[in-house]
Protein backbone atom coordinates (compact mmCIF):
# COMPACT_ATOMS: atom_id res chain seq x y z
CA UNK A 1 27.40 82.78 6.87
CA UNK A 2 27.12 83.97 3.50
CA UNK A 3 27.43 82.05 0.51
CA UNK A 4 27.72 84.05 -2.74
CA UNK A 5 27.74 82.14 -6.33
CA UNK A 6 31.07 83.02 -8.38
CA UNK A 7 30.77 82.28 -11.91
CA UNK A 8 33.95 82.79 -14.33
CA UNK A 9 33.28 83.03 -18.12
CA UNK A 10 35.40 83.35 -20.76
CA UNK A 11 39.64 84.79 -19.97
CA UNK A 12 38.60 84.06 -16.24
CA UNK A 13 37.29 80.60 -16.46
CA UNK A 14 40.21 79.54 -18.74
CA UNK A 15 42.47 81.13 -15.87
CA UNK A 16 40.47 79.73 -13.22
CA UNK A 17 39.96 76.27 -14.77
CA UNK A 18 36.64 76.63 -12.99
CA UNK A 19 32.80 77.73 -14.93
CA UNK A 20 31.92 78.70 -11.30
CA UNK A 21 31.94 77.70 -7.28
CA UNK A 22 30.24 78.85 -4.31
CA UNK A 23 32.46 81.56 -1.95
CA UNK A 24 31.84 82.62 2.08
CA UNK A 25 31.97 86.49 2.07
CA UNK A 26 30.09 89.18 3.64
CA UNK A 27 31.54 92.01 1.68
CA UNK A 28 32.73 92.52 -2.35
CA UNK A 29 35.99 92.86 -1.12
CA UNK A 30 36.13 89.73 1.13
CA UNK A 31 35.13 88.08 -1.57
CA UNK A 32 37.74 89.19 -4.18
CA UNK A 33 40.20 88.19 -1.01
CA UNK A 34 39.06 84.27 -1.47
CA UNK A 35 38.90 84.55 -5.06
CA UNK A 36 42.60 85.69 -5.25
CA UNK A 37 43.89 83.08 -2.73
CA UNK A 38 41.75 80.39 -4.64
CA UNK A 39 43.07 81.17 -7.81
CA UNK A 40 46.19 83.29 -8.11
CA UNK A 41 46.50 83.13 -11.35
CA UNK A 42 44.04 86.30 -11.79
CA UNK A 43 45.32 88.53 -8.64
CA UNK A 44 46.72 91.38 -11.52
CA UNK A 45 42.96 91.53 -12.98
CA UNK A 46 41.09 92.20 -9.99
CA UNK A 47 42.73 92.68 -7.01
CA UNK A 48 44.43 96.17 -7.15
CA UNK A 49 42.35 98.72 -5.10
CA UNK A 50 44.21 101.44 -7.49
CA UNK A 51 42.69 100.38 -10.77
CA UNK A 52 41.74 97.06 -11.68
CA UNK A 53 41.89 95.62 -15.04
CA UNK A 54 40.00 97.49 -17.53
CA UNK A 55 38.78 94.84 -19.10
CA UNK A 56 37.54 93.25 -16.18
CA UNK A 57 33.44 93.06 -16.06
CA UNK A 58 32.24 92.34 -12.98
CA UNK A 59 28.01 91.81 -11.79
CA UNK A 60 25.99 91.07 -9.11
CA UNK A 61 23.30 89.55 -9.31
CA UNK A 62 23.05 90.81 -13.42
CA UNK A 63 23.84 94.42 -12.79
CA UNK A 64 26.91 95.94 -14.02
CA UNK A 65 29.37 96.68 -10.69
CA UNK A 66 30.90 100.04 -12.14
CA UNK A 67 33.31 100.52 -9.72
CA UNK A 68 34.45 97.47 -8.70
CA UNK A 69 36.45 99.33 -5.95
CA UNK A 70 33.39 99.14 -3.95
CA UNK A 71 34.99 96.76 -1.18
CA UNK A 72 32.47 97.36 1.32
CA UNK A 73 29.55 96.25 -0.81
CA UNK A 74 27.71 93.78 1.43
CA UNK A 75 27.00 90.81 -0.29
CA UNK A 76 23.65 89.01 0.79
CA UNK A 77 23.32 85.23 1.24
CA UNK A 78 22.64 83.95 -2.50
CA UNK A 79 23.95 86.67 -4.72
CA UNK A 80 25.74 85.45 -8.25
CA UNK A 81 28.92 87.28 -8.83
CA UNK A 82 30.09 87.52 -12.84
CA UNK A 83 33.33 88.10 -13.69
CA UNK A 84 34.27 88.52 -17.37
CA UNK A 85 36.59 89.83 -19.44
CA UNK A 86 35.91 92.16 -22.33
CA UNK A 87 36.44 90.54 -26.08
CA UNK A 88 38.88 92.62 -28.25
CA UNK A 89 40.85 91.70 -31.06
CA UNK A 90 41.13 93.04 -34.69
């Protein structure tokens, strides 16, 4: 069993309604399967395998995930998973 920190900041914790929570998932894509079923709300960001939300910022364990259609990443027991959303305004 796997457990993988999730933290949400900014956009994605306001979606979420959540600063962070612990997930089950062997694999980056597993884990953006519970994620979506958890919260819904942010399915359009992250969960299409064509091209996810380019505002989306997603790391493990502090690295930048550059392609974050990577679904077979294994995750290892312990790993933090950040996602984030770019600021922009003007």
């Amino acid at each position: 069993m796997t457990k993988v920190k999730v933290k949400y900041l900014g956009l994605f914790k306001t979606m979420t309604g959540v600063g962070s929570e612990e997930i089950v998932a062997s694999s980056l894509g597993e884990l953006i399967d519970e994620v979506v079923k958890r919260h819904g709300v942010i399915k359009n960001h992250l969960y299409e395998k064509v091209g996810s939300d380019p505002s989306l910022i997603l790391t493990y364990n502090g690295q930048n995930v550059k392609n974050i259609k990577d679904y077979e990443m294994k995750l290892k027991d312990g790993d933090e998973i950040m996602l984030m959303s770019i600021i922009s305004g003007g």
